[in-house]
Protein backbone atom coordinates (compact mmCIF):
# COMPACT_ATOMS: atom_id res chain seq x y z
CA UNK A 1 -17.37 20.37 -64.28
CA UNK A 2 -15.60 20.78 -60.89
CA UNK A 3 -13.14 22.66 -60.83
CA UNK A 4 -10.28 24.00 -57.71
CA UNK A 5 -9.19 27.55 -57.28
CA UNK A 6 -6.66 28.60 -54.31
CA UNK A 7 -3.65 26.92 -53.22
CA UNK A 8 -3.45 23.52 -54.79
CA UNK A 9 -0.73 21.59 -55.79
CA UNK A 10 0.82 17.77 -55.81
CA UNK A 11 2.50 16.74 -52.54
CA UNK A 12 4.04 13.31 -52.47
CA UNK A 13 3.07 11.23 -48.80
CA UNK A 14 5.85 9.07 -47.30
CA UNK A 15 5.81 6.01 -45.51
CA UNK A 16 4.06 5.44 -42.10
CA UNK A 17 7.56 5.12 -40.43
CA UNK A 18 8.76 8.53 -42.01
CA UNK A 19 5.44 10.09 -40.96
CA UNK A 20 6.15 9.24 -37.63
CA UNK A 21 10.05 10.16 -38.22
CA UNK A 22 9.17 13.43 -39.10
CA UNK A 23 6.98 14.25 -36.01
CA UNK A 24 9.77 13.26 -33.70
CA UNK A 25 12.41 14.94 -35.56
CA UNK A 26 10.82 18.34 -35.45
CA UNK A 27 9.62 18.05 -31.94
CA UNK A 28 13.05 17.18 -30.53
CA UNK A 29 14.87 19.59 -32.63
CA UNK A 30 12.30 22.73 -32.92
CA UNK A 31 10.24 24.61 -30.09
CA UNK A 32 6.95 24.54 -29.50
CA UNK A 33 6.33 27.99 -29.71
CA UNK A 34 7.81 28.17 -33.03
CA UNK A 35 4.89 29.60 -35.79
CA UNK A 36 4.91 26.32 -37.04
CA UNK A 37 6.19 23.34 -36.36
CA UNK A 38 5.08 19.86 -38.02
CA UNK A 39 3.43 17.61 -35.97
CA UNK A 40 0.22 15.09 -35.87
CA UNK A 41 -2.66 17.95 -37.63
CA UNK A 42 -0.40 18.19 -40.42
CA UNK A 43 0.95 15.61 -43.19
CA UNK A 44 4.97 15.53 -43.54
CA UNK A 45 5.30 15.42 -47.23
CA UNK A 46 7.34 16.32 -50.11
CA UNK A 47 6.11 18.91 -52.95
CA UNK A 48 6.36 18.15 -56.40
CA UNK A 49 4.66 21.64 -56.82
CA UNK A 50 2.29 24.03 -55.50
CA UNK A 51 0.77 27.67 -55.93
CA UNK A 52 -2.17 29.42 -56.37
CA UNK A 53 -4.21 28.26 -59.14
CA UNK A 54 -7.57 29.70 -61.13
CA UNK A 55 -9.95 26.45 -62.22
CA UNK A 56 -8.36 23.90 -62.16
CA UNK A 57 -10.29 21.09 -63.45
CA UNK A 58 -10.82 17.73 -61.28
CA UNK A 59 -10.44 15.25 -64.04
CA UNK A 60 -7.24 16.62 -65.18
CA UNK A 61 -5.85 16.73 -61.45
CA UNK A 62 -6.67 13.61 -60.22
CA UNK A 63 -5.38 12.29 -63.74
CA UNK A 64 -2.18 13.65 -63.21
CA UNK A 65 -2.04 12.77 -59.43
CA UNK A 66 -2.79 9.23 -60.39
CA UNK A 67 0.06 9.56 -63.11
CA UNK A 68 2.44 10.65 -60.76
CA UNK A 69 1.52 7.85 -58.32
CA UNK A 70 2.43 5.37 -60.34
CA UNK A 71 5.85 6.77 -61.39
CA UNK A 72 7.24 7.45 -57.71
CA UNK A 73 5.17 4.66 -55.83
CA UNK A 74 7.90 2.58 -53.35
CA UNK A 75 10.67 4.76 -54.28
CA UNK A 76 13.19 4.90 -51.86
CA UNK A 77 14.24 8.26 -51.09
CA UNK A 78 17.39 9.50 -48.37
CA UNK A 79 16.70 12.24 -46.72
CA UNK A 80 19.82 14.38 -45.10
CA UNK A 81 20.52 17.21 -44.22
CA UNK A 82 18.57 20.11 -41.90
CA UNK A 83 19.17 23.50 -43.63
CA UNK A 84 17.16 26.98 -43.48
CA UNK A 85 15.53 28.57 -46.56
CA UNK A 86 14.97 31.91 -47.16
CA UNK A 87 15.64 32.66 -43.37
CA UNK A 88 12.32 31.10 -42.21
CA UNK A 89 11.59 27.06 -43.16
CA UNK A 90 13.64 24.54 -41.51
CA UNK A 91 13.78 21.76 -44.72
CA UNK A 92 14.84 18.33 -44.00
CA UNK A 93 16.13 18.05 -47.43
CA UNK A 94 16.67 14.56 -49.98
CA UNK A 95 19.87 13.70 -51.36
CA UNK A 96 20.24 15.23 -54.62
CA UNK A 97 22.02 12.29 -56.15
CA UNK A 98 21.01 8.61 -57.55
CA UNK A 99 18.29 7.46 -59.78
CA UNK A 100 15.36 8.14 -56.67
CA UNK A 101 16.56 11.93 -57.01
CA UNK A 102 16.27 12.02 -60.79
CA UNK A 103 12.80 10.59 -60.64
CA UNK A 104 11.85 13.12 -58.40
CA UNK A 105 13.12 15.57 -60.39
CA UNK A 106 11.08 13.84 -63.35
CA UNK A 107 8.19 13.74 -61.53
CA UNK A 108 8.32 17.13 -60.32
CA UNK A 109 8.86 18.43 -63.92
CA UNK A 110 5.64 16.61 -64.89
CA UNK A 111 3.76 18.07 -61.96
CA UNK A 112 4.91 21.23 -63.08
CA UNK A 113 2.17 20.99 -66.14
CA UNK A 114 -0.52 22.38 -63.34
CA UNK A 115 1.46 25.48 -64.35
CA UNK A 116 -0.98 26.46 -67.16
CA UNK A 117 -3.61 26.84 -63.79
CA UNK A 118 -1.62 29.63 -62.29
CA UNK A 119 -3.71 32.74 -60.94
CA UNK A 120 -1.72 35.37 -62.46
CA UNK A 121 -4.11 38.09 -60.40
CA UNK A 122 -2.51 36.05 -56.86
CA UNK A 123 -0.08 37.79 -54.55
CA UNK A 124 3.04 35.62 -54.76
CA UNK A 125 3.01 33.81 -51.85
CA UNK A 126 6.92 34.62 -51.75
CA UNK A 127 6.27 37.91 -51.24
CA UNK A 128 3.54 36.93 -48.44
CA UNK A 129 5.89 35.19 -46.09
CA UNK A 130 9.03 38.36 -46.52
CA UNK A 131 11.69 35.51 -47.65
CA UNK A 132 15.11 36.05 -48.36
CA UNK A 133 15.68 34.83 -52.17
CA UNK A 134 17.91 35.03 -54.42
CA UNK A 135 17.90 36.30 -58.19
CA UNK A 136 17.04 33.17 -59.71
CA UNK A 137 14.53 32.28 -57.13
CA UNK A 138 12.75 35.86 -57.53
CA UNK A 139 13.19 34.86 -61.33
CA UNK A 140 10.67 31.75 -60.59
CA UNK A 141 7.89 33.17 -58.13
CA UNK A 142 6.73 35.40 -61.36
CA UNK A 143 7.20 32.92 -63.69
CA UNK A 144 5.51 30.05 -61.51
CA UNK A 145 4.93 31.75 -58.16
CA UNK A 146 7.23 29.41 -56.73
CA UNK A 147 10.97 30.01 -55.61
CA UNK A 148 11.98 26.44 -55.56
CA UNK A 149 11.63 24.86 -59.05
CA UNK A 150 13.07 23.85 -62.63
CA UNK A 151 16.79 24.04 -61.75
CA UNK A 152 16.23 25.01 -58.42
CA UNK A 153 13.92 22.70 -57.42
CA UNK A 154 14.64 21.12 -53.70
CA UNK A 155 12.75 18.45 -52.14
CA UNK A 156 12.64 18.04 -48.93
CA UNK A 157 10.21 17.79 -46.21
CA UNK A 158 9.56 21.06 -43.95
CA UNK A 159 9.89 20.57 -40.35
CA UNK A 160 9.31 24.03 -38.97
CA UNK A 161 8.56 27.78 -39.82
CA UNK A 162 9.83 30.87 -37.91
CA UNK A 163 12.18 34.25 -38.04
CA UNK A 164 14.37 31.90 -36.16
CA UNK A 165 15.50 29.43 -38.18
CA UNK A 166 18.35 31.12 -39.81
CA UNK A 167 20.24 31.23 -36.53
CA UNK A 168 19.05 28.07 -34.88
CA UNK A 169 19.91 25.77 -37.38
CA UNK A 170 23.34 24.34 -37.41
CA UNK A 171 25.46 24.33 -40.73
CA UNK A 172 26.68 20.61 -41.63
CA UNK A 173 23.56 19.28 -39.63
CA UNK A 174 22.13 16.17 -40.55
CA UNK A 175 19.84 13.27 -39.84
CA UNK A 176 19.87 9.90 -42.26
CA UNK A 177 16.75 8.66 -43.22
CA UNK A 178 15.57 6.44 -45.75
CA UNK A 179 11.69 7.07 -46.68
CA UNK A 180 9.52 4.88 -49.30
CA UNK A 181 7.24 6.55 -51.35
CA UNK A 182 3.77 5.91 -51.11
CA UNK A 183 1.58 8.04 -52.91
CA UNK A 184 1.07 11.35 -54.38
CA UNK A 185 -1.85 13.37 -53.38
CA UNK A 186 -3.65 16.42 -54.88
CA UNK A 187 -3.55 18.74 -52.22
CA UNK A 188 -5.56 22.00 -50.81
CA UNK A 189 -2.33 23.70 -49.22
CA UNK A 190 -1.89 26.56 -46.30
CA UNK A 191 0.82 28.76 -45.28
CA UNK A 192 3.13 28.28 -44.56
CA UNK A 193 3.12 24.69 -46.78
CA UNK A 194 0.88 22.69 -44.68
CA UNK A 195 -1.40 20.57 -46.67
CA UNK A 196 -5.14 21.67 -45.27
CA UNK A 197 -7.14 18.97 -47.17
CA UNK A 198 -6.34 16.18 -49.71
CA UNK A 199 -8.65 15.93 -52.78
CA UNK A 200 -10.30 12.24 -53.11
């Protein structure tokens, strides 16, 4: 049976439009010499979840992928405002109101099932990257080695990476944008977030 060990997870791929959306917006807003900074070698996408995992087996992943497809396919989702995380990631973040949020959140409760496939021998990839978290978000790296999830979970989709962020982005900046789902995607993923392969 084939199975995936590393940094795996379920990513959910927007629209052509919003692919193309995202490139723009992070080249006009970021620099190039920024550590990262999303643009054509990488997919713009929103995480349901992702961490290091130990095994995880193909049918149940592309089971679950396929599950999660069907549940968020042609979703509309607004996307908002530009805000730094833990002093490094610029997020374009979604609207956390209406029913497209809540199915998000759904889905990325579902997603969250991969869980049981956690390396527990992995450096936390929090830890990796020095960010700034808080309590609670410290509180879900051990338990999922992930800072952004249950309560705290935040879609959005990252536009750039660097030391930075935290004083080049604006507060109260924003950009409206209204993305359709199109699939989700089982994922190989990279620091800092980039997805480095999709699973077929």
């Amino acid at each position: 049976m084939k199975t995936f060990t590393g940094g795996y997870g379920f990513v959910l791929r927007p629209d052509a439009a919003t692919i193309e959306e995202s490139y723009a917006y992070a080249e006009s807003r970021f620099g190039s010499e920024w550590e990262y900074l999303l643009a054509p070698d990488f997919l713009p996408h929103i995480t349901l979840y992702h961490s290091k995992m130990r095994d995880v087996p193909e049918e149940f992943a592309l089971t679950l992928r396929d599950e999660l497809s069907e549940g968020l396919r042609g979703l509309e989702i607004r996307l908002q405002d530009l805000v730094c995380f833990g002093d490094k990631f610029a997020f374009w973040n979604v609207i956390q109101e209406g029913e497209s949020y809540e199915q998000l959140v759904h889905s990325h409760e579902k997603a969250l099932t991969l869980a049981r496939y956690l390396d527990p021998t992995a450096a936390k990839r929090a830890d990796e990257e020095g960010l700034s978290l808080t309590p609670e978000q410290r509180e879900n790296v051990e338990r999922y080695n992930h800072p952004l999830v249950r309560g705290l979970y935040t879609p959005h989709i990252t536009l750039a990476y660097d030391t930075r962020a935290a004083q080049e982005i604006r507060a109260g900046e924003k950009r409206d944008w209204t993305m359709t789902a199109d699939c989700v995607e089982f994922a190989e993923i990279g620091h800092p977030g980039v997805v480095l392969s999709v699973v077929r």
